[in-house]
C-alpha atoms as a PDB file:
ATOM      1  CA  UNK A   1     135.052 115.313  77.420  1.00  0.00           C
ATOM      2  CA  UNK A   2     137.541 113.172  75.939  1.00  0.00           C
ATOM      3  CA  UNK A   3     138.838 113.618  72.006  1.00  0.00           C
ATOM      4  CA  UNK A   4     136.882 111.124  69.960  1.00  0.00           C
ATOM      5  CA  UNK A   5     140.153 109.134  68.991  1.00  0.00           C
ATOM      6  CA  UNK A   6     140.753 108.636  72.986  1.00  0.00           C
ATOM      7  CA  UNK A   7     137.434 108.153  73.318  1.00  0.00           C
ATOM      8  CA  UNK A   8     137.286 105.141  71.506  1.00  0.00           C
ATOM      9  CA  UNK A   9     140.390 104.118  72.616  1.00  0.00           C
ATOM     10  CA  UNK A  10     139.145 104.127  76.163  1.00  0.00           C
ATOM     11  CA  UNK A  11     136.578 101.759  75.327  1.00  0.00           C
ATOM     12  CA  UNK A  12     138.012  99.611  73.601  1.00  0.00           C
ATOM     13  CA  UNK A  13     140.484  98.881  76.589  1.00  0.00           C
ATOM     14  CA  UNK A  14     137.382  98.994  78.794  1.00  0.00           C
ATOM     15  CA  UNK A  15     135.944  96.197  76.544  1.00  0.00           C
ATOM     16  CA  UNK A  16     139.334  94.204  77.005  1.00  0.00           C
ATOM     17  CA  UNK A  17     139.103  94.728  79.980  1.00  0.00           C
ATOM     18  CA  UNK A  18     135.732  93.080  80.915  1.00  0.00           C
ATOM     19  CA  UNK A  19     136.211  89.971  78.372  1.00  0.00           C
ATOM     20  CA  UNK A  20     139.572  89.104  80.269  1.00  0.00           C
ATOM     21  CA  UNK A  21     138.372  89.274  83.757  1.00  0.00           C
ATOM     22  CA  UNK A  22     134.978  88.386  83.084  1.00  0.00           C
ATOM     23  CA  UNK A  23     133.149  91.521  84.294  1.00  0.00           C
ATOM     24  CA  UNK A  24     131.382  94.603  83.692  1.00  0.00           C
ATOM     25  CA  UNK A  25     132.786  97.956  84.225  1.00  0.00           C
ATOM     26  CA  UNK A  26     130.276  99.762  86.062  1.00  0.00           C
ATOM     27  CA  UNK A  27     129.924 103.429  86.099  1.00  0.00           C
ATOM     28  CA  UNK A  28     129.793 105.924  89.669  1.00  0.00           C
ATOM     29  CA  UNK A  29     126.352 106.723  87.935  1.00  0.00           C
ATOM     30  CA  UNK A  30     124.915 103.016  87.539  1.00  0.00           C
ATOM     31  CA  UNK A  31     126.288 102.649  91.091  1.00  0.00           C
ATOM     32  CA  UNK A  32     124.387 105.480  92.327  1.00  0.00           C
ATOM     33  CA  UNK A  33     121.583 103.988  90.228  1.00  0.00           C
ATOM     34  CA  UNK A  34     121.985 100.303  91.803  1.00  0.00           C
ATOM     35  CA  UNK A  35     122.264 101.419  95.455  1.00  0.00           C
ATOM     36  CA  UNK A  36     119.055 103.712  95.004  1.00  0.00           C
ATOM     37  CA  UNK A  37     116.915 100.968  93.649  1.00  0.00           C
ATOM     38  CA  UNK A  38     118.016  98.712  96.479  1.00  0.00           C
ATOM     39  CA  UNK A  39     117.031 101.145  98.698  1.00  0.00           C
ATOM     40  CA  UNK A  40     113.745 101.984  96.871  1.00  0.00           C
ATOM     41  CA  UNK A  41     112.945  97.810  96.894  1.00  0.00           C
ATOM     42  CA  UNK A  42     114.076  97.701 100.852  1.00  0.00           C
ATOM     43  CA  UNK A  43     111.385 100.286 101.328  1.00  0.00           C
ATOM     44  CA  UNK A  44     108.766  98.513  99.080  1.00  0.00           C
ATOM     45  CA  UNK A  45     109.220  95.298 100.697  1.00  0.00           C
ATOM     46  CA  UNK A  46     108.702  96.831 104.088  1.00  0.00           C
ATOM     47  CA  UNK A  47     105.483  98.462 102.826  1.00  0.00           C
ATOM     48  CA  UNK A  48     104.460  95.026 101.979  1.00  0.00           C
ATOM     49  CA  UNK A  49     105.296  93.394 104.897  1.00  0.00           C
ATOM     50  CA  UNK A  50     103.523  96.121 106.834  1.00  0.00           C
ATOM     51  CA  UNK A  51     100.434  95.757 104.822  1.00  0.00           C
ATOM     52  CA  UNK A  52     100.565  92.417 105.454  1.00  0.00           C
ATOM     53  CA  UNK A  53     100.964  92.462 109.588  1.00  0.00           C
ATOM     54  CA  UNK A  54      98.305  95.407 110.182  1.00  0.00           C
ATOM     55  CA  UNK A  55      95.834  93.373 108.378  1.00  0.00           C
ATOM     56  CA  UNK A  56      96.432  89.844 110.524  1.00  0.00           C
ATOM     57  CA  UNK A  57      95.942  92.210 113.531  1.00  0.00           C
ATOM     58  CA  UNK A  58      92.960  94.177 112.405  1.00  0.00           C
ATOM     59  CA  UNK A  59      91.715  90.767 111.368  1.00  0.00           C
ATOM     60  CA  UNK A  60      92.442  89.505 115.390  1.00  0.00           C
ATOM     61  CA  UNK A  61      90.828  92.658 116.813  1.00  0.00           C
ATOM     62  CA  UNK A  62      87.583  93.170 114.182  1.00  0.00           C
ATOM     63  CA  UNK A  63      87.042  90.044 111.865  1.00  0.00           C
ATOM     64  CA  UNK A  64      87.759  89.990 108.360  1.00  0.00           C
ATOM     65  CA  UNK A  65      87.725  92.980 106.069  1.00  0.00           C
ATOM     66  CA  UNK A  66      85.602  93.768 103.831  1.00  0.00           C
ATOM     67  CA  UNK A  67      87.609  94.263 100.588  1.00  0.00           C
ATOM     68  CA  UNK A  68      86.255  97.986 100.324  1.00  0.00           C
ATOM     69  CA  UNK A  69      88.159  98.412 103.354  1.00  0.00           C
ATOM     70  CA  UNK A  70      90.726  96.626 102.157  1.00  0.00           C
ATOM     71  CA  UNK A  71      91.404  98.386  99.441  1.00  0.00           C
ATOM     72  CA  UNK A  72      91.492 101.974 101.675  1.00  0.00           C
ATOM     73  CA  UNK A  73      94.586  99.729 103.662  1.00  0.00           C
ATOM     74  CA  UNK A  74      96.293  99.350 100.583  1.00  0.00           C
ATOM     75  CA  UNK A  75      96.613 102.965  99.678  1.00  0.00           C
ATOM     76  CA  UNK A  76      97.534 104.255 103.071  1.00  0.00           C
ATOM     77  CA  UNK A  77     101.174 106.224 103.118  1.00  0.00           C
ATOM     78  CA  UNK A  78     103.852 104.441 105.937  1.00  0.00           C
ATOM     79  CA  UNK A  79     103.069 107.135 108.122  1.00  0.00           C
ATOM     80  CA  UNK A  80      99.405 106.249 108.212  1.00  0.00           C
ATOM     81  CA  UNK A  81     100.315 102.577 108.587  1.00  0.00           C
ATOM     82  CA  UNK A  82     102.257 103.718 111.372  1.00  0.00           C
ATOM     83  CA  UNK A  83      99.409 105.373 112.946  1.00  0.00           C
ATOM     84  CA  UNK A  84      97.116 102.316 112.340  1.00  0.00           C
ATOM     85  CA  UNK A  85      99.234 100.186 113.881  1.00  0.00           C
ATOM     86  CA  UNK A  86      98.906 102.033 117.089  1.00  0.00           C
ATOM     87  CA  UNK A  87      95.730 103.002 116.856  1.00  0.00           C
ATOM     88  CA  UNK A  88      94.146  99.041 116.257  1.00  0.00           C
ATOM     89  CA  UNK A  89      95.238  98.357 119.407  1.00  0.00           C
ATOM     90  CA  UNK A  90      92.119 100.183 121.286  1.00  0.00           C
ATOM     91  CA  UNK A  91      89.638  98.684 118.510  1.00  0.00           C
ATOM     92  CA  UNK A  92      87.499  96.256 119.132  1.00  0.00           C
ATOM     93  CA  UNK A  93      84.989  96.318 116.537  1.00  0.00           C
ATOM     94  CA  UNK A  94      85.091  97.210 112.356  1.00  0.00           C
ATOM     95  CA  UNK A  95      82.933 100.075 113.004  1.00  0.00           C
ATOM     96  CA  UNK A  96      86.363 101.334 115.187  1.00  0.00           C
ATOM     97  CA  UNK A  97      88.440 100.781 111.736  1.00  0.00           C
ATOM     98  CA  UNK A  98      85.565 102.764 110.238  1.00  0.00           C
ATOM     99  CA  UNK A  99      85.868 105.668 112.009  1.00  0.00           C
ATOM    100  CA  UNK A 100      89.848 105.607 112.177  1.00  0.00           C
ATOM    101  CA  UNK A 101      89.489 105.768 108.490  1.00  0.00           C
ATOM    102  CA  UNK A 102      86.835 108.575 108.144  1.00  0.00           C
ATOM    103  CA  UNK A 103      89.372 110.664 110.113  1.00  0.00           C
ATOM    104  CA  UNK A 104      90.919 113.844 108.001  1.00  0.00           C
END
Protein backbone atom coordinates (compact mmCIF):
# COMPACT_ATOMS: atom_id res chain seq x y z
CA UNK A 1 0.00 0.00 0.00
CA UNK A 2 1.20 3.21 -1.11
CA UNK A 3 1.40 6.52 1.41
CA UNK A 4 -1.71 8.55 0.75
CA UNK A 5 0.39 11.61 -0.60
CA UNK A 6 1.91 9.04 -3.37
CA UNK A 7 -1.16 7.69 -3.65
CA UNK A 8 -2.72 10.52 -5.03
CA UNK A 9 0.11 11.44 -6.78
CA UNK A 10 -0.02 8.22 -8.71
CA UNK A 11 -3.31 9.01 -9.91
CA UNK A 12 -3.15 11.98 -10.79
CA UNK A 13 -0.28 11.06 -13.33
CA UNK A 14 -2.44 8.06 -14.24
CA UNK A 15 -5.24 10.61 -15.07
CA UNK A 16 -2.62 12.62 -17.26
CA UNK A 17 -1.84 9.99 -18.54
CA UNK A 18 -5.14 8.74 -20.11
CA UNK A 19 -6.37 12.43 -21.20
CA UNK A 20 -3.03 12.77 -23.30
CA UNK A 21 -3.09 9.53 -25.08
CA UNK A 22 -6.64 9.12 -25.10
CA UNK A 23 -7.01 5.89 -23.09
CA UNK A 24 -7.86 4.09 -20.08
CA UNK A 25 -5.41 2.57 -17.80
CA UNK A 26 -6.63 -0.76 -17.17
CA UNK A 27 -5.83 -2.76 -14.19
CA UNK A 28 -4.18 -6.80 -14.22
CA UNK A 29 -7.56 -7.26 -12.26
CA UNK A 30 -10.10 -5.68 -14.90
CA UNK A 31 -7.96 -7.66 -17.38
CA UNK A 32 -8.49 -10.79 -15.62
CA UNK A 33 -12.08 -9.57 -15.36
CA UNK A 34 -12.39 -8.77 -19.30
CA UNK A 35 -10.77 -12.01 -20.53
CA UNK A 36 -13.12 -14.11 -18.12
CA UNK A 37 -16.28 -12.57 -19.37
CA UNK A 38 -15.17 -13.16 -22.93
CA UNK A 39 -14.70 -16.47 -22.15
CA UNK A 40 -17.95 -16.82 -20.12
CA UNK A 41 -19.94 -15.07 -23.44
CA UNK A 42 -17.83 -17.59 -25.92
CA UNK A 43 -19.36 -20.34 -23.86
CA UNK A 44 -22.91 -18.79 -23.76
CA UNK A 45 -23.02 -18.23 -27.34
CA UNK A 46 -22.07 -21.80 -28.01
CA UNK A 47 -24.86 -22.95 -25.67
CA UNK A 48 -27.07 -21.00 -27.87
CA UNK A 49 -25.99 -22.08 -30.96
CA UNK A 50 -26.22 -25.64 -29.71
CA UNK A 51 -29.71 -25.17 -28.55
CA UNK A 52 -30.43 -23.93 -31.64
CA UNK A 53 -28.89 -26.95 -34.03
CA UNK A 54 -30.25 -29.95 -31.75
CA UNK A 55 -33.62 -28.55 -32.13
CA UNK A 56 -33.54 -28.19 -36.28
CA UNK A 57 -32.42 -31.87 -36.06
CA UNK A 58 -34.86 -33.20 -33.54
CA UNK A 59 -37.32 -31.20 -35.59
CA UNK A 60 -35.90 -33.35 -39.01
CA UNK A 61 -36.02 -36.67 -37.13
CA UNK A 62 -39.56 -36.23 -34.90
CA UNK A 63 -41.65 -33.11 -36.04
CA UNK A 64 -42.00 -30.11 -34.12
CA UNK A 65 -41.77 -29.87 -30.37
CA UNK A 66 -44.10 -29.41 -28.25
CA UNK A 67 -43.03 -26.36 -26.15
CA UNK A 68 -43.21 -28.57 -22.86
CA UNK A 69 -40.50 -30.33 -24.44
CA UNK A 70 -39.04 -27.49 -25.43
CA UNK A 71 -38.65 -26.01 -22.49
CA UNK A 72 -36.85 -29.49 -20.88
CA UNK A 73 -34.16 -28.63 -24.13
CA UNK A 74 -33.59 -25.40 -22.81
CA UNK A 75 -32.46 -26.38 -19.39
CA UNK A 76 -30.27 -29.26 -20.39
CA UNK A 77 -26.35 -28.81 -19.15
CA UNK A 78 -23.65 -28.99 -22.47
CA UNK A 79 -22.93 -32.33 -21.48
CA UNK A 80 -26.51 -33.43 -21.92
CA UNK A 81 -26.69 -31.51 -25.19
CA UNK A 82 -23.79 -33.43 -26.06
CA UNK A 83 -25.44 -36.62 -25.37
CA UNK A 84 -28.62 -35.55 -27.29
CA UNK A 85 -26.91 -34.80 -30.10
CA UNK A 86 -25.74 -38.32 -30.43
CA UNK A 87 -28.40 -39.91 -29.22
CA UNK A 88 -31.22 -38.11 -31.94
CA UNK A 89 -29.54 -39.73 -34.41
CA UNK A 90 -31.30 -43.35 -33.74
CA UNK A 91 -34.79 -41.47 -33.12
CA UNK A 92 -37.30 -41.60 -35.25
CA UNK A 93 -40.30 -40.66 -33.47
CA UNK A 94 -41.11 -37.86 -30.34
CA UNK A 95 -42.03 -40.67 -28.20
CA UNK A 96 -37.91 -41.58 -28.75
CA UNK A 97 -37.16 -37.82 -27.39
CA UNK A 98 -39.59 -38.83 -24.66
CA UNK A 99 -37.94 -41.52 -23.35
CA UNK A 100 -34.29 -40.01 -23.86
CA UNK A 101 -35.60 -37.41 -21.57
CA UNK A 102 -37.27 -39.63 -18.85
CA UNK A 103 -33.77 -41.15 -18.53
CA UNK A 104 -31.99 -40.50 -14.87
Amino acid sequence: MFPAELEVQLWQALSTLERNKHMRYVTSVERIGYARGHQEGLAEGWRVEAVALVRKLLQRRVGMLPPVLDQRLEALSVDEFEALSEALLDFSALGDLEQWLAQP
